[in-house]
Protein backbone atom coordinates (compact mmCIF):
# COMPACT_ATOMS: atom_id res chain seq x y z
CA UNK A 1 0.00 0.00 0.00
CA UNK A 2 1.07 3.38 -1.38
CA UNK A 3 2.05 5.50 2.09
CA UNK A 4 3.39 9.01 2.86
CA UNK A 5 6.29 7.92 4.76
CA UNK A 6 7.87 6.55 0.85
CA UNK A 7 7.94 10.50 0.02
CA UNK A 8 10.61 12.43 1.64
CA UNK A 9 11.30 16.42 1.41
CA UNK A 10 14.70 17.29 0.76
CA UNK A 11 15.72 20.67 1.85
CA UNK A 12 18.81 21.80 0.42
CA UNK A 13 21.44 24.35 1.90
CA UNK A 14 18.88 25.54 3.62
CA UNK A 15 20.30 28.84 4.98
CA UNK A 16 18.33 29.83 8.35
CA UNK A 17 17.84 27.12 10.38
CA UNK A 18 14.08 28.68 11.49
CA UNK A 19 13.00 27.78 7.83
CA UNK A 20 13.79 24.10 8.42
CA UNK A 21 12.06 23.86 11.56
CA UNK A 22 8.90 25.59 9.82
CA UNK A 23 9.17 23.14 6.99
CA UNK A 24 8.80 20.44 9.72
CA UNK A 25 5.38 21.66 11.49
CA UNK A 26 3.84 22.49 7.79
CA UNK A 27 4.95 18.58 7.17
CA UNK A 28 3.08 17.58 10.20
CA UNK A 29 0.32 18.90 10.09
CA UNK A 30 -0.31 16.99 6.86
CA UNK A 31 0.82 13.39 7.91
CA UNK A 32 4.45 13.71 6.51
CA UNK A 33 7.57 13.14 8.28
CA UNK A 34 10.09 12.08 5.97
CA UNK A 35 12.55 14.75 6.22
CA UNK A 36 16.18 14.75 4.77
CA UNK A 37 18.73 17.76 4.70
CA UNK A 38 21.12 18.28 2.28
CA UNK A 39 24.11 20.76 4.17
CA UNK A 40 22.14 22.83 6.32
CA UNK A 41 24.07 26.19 7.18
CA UNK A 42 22.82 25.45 11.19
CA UNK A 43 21.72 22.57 12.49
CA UNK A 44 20.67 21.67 14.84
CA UNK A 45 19.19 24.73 16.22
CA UNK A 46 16.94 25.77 18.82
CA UNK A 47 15.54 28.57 16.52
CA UNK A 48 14.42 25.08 14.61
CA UNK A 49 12.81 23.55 17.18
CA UNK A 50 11.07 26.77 18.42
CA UNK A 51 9.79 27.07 14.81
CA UNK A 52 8.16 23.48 15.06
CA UNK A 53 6.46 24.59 17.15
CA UNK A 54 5.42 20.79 18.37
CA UNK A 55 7.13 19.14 15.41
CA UNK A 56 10.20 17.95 17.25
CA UNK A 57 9.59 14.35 16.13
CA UNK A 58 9.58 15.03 12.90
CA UNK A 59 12.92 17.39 13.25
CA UNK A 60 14.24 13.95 15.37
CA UNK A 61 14.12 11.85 12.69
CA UNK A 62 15.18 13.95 9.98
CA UNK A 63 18.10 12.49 8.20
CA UNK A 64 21.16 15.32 7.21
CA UNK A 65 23.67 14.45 4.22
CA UNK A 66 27.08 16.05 3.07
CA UNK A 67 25.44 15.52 -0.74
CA UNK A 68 21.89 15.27 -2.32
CA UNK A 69 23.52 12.06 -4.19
CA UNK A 70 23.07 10.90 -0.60
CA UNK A 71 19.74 12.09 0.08
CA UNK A 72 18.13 10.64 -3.04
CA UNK A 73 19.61 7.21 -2.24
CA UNK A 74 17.04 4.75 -3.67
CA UNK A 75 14.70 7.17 -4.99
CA UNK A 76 12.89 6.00 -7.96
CA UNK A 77 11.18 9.42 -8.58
CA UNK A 78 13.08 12.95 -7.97
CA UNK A 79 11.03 16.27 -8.66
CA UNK A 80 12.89 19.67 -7.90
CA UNK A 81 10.83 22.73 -7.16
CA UNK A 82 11.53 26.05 -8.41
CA UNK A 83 9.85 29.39 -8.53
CA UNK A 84 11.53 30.25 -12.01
CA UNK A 85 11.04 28.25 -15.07
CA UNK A 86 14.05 27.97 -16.54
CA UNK A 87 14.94 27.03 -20.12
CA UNK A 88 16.05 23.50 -19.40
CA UNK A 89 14.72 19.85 -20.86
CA UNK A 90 12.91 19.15 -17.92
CA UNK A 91 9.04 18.63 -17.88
CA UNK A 92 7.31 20.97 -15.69
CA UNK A 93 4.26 20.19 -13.60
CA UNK A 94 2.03 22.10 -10.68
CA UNK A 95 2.07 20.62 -7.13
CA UNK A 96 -1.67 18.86 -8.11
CA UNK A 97 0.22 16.97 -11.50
CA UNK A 98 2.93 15.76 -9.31
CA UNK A 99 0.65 13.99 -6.69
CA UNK A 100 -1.15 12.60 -9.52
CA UNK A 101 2.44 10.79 -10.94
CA UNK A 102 2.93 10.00 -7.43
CA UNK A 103 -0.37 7.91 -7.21
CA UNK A 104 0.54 6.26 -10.44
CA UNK A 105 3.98 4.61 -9.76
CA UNK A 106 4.53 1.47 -7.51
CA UNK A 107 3.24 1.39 -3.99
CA UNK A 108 6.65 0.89 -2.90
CA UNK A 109 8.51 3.60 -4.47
CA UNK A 110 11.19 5.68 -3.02
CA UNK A 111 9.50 9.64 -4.32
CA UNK A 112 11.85 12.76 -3.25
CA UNK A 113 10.95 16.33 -3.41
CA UNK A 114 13.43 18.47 -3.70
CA UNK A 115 13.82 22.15 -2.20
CA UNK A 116 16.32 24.82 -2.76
CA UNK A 117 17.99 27.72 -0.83
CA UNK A 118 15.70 30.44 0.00
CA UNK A 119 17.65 33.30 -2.27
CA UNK A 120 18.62 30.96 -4.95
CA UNK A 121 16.79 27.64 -5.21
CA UNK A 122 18.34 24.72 -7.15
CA UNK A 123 21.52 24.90 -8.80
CA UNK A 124 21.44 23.85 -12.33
CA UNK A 125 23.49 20.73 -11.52
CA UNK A 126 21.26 19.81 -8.83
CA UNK A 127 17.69 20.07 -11.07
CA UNK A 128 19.80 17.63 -13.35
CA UNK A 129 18.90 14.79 -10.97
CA UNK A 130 14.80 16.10 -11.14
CA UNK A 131 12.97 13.88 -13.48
CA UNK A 132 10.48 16.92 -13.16
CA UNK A 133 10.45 20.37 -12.32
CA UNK A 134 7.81 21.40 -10.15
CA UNK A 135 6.20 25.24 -10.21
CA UNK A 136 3.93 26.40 -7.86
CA UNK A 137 1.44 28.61 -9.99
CA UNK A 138 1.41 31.92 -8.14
CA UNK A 139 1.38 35.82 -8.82
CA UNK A 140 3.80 36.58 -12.11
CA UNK A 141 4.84 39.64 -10.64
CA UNK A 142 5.58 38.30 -6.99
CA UNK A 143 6.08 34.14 -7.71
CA UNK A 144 8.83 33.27 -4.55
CA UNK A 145 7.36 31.63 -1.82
CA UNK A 146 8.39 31.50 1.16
CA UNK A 147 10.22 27.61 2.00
CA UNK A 148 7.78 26.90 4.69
CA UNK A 149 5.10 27.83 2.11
CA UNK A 150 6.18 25.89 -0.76
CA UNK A 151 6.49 22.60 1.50
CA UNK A 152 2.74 23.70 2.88
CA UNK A 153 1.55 23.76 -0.59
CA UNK A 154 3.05 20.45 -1.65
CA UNK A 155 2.32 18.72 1.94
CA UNK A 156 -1.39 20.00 1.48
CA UNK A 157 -2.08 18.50 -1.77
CA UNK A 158 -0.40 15.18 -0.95
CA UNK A 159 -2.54 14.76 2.12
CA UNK A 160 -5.67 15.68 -0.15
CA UNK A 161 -5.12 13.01 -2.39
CA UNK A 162 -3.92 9.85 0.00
CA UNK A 163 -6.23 10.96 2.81
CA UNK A 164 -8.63 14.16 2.82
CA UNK A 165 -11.12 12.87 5.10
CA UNK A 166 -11.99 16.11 7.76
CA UNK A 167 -12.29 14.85 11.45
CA UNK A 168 -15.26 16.86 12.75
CA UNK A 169 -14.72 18.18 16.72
CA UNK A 170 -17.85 17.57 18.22
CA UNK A 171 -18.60 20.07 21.45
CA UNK A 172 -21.54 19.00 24.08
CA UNK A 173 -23.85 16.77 23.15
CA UNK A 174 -24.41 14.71 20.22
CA UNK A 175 -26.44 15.52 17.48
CA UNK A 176 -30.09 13.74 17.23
CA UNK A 177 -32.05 14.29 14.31
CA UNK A 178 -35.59 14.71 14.07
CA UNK A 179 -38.40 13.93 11.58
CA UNK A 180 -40.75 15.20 9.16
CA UNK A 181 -43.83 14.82 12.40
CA UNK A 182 -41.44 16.80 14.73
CA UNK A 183 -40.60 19.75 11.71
CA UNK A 184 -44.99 19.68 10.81
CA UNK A 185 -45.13 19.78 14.73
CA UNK A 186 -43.22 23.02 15.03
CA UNK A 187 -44.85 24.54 12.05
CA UNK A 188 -47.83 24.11 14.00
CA UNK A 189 -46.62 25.73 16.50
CA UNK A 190 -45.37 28.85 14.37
CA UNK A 191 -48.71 29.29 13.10
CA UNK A 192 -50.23 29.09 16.68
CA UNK A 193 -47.91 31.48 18.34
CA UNK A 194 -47.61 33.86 15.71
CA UNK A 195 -51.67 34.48 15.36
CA UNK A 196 -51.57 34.45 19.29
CA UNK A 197 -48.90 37.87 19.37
CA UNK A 198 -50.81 38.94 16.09
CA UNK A 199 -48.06 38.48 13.65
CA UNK A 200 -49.74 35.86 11.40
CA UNK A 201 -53.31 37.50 9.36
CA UNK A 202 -55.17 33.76 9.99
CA UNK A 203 -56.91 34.75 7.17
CA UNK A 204 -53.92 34.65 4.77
CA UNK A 205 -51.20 32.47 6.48
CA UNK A 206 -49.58 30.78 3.54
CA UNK A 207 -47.03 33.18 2.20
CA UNK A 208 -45.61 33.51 5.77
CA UNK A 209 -45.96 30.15 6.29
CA UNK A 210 -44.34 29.09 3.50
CA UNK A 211 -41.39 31.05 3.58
CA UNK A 212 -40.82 29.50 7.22
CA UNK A 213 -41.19 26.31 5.99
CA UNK A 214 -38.19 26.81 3.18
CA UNK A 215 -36.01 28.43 6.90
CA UNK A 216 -36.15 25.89 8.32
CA UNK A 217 -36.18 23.02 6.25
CA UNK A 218 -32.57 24.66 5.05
CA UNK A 219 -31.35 24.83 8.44
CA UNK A 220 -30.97 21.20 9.52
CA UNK A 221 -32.08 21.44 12.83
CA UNK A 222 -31.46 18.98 15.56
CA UNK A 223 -33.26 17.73 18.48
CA UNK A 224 -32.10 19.90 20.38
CA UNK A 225 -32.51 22.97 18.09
CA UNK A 226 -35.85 22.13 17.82
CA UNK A 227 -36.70 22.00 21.76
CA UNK A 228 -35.33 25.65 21.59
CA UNK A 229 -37.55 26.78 18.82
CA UNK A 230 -40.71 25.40 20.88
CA UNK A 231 -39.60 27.01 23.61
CA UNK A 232 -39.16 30.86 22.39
CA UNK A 233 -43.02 30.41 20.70
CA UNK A 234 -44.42 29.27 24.31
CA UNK A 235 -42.63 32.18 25.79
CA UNK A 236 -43.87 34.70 22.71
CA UNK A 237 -47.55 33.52 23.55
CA UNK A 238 -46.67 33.83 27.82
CA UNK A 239 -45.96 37.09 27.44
CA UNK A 240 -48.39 38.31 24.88
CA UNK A 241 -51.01 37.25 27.48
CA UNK A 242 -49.06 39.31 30.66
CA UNK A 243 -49.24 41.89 28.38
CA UNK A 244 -52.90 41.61 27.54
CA UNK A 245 -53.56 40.80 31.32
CA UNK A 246 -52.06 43.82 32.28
């Protein structure tokens, strides 16, 4: 089975060690942890694992080389990302087109991704071991993203395509849903309540009613939403008779 842990996010020469430990948390927070280094300029580095910010097991494990022949050690895929196209022979693809190759090869392939130096990206020499070149589609006038934001972009779409289920936080109580007795039920009660505060014409109720109906019937409401709804007409029609007592 295909996993994330077979793709692994080469940083290269990365020059300010905060970058790296960014690059670890935006990893993270999409499932990845396969991080290598190609001659960091510092590290380790507290400023790294500040900027983890809770990604210190991913900054743990990360493997650091002397070369990127080392880091792409039995990688059967190499992509290189770069914010300039350059006039090379090198097929280019967008972030979305490489997770789509990715999905295609063997489940047990070795995939790198390869990231440059923040001021100058790739060498020439080092996109020669990229099967691919890999652009981020961005603003023409303003294209350089930040490191961190280039491995968010790439992290993001990977997770979207092995795994983009959303885990919903629930807060409170759970959910129960109601019927179409309990909705006719509170419509009911609409119509009741709002001829008893003089609202509703009982003459000519069906445009008003109507247009309740199509509220709520859009708003999904729950057992509990419901309760609350029954509640605010019985106070409507309590107080409209105090008021007509008085």
């Amino acid at each position: 089975m295909k996993t994330l842990e077979n793709i692994r996010f080469v940083l290269v020469g990365t020059t300010h060690p905060g970058n790296i430990g960014a690059a670890a948390r935006a990893m993270k927070t999409m499932g990845l942890s396969n991080l290598h280094l190609v001659t960091p300029k510092i590290y380790p580095s507290a400023e790294a694992t500040a900027r983890a910010s809770g990604a210190d097991d991913v900054l743990a494990k990360a493997v650091v080389h002397d070369s990127l022949d080392a880091a792409l050690e039995g990688c059967q895929q190499v992509y290189g990302m770069s914010a300039r196209l350059r006039h090379l022979p090198v097929p280019v693809v967008n972030p979305r087109e490489v997770v789509e190759q990715i999905q295609q090869t063997q489940d047990d392939a070795q995939i790198a991704i390869i990231f440059g130096r923040e001021h100058s990206g790739l060498t020439n020499e080092e996109l020669d071991r990229c099967q691919h070149l890999v652009n981020i589609p961005a603003n023409p006038d303003y294209s350089s993203l930040n490191l961190a934001a280039a491995v968010q972009v790439l992290a993001y779409e990977l997770k979207m395509s092995f795994d983009p289920t959303i885990e919903v936080g629930r807060i409170g109580e759970e959910r129960e849903a109601i019927n179409a007795e309990d909705l006719e039920h509170l419509y009911g009660h609409f119509e009741q309540s709002l001829t008893a505060i003089g609202f509703l014409d009982p003459g000519q109720p069906k445009n008003l009613m109507r247009r309740l109906r199509r509220l709520f019937n859009r708003a999904d409401l729950d057992r509990n939403e419901l309760q609350i709804m029954h509640g605010i007409l019985r106070a409507a029609e309590k107080g409209k008779g105090e008021s007509n007592d008085g």
